[in-house]
Protein backbone atom coordinates (compact mmCIF):
# COMPACT_ATOMS: atom_id res chain seq x y z
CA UNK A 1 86.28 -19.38 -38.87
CA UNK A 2 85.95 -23.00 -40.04
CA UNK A 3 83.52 -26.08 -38.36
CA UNK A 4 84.91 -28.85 -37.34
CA UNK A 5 82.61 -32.24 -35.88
CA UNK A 6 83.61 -34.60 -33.50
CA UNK A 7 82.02 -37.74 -32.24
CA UNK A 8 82.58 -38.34 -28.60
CA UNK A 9 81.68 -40.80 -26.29
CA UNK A 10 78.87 -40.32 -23.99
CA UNK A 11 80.62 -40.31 -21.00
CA UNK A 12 83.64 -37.75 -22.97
CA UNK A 13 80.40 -35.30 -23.80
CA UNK A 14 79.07 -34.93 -20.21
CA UNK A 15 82.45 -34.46 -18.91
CA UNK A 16 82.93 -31.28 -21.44
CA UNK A 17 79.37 -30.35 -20.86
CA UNK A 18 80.27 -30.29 -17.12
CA UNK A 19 83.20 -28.38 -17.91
CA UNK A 20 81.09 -26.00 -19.73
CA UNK A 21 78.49 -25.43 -16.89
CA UNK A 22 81.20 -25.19 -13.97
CA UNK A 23 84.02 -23.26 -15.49
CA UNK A 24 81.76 -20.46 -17.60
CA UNK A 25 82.09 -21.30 -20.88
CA UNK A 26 79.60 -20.28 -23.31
CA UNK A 27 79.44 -23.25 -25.34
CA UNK A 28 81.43 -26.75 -25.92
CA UNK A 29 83.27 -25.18 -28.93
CA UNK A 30 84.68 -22.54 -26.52
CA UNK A 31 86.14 -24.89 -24.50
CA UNK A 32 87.76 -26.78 -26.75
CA UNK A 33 89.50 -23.70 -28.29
CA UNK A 34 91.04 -22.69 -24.57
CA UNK A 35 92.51 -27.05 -24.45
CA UNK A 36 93.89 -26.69 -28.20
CA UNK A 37 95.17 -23.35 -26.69
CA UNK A 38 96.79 -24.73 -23.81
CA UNK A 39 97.92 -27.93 -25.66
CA UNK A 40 99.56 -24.88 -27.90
CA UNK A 41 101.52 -23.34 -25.55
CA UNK A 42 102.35 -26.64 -23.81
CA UNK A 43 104.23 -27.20 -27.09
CA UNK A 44 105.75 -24.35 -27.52
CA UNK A 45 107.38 -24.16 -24.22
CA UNK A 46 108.30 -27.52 -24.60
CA UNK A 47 109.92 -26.55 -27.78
CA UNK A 48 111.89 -23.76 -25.85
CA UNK A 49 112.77 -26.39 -23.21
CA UNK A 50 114.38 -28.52 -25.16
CA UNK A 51 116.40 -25.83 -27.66
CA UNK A 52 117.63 -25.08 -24.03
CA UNK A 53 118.79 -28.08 -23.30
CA UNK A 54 120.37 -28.72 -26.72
CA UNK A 55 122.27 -25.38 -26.33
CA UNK A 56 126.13 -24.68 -24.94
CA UNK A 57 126.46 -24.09 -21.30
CA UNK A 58 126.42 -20.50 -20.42
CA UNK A 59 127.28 -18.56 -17.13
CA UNK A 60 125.84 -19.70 -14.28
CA UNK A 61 122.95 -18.06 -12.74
CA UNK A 62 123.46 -17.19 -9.61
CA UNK A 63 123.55 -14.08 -7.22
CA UNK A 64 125.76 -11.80 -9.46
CA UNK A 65 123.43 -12.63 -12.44
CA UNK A 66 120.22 -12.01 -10.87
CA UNK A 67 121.50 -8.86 -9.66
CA UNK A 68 122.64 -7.80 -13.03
CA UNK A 69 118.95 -8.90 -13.94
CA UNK A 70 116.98 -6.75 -11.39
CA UNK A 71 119.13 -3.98 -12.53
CA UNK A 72 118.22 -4.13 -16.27
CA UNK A 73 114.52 -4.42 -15.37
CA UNK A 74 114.67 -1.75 -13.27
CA UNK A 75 116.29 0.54 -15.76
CA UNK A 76 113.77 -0.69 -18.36
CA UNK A 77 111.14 0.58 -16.16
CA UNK A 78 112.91 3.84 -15.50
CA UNK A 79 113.10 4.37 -19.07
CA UNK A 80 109.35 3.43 -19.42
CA UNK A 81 108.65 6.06 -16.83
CA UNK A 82 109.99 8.84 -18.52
CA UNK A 83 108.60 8.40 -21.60
């Protein structure tokens, strides 16, 4: 794992070390990690958003395709079962 130092303001520092205290982490560096992790997957689903957008129309969702949906899942977990 590699170090990395920040400088933060003294009023940015209390507020993680408050964040520390209340929400259980074990130290500052943990809760960093979990915001770069979040900031992460805030990306990536924005990145999946926006391929959506960007891609041809397809059918539309509605009753007949959420039945459809149920149905696959359900046979997925059928499947599952047996195995």
């Amino acid at each position: 794992m590699s170090t990395m130092n920040i400088s933060l303001p003294d009023t940015l520092k209390s507020f993680v070390d408050e964040q520390v205290s209340q929400r259980g982490y074990g130290t500052s560096s943990e809760y960093v990690r979990e915001l770069i992790r979040k900031d992460q997957d805030r990306l990536q689903l924005r990145g999946l958003l926006m391929a959506g957008v960007a891609s041809s129309p397809a059918a539309p969702a509605d009753a007949r395709y959420f039945a459809g949906l149920r149905d696959r899942v359900r046979k997925s977990a059928e499947a599952d079962a047996r195995r």
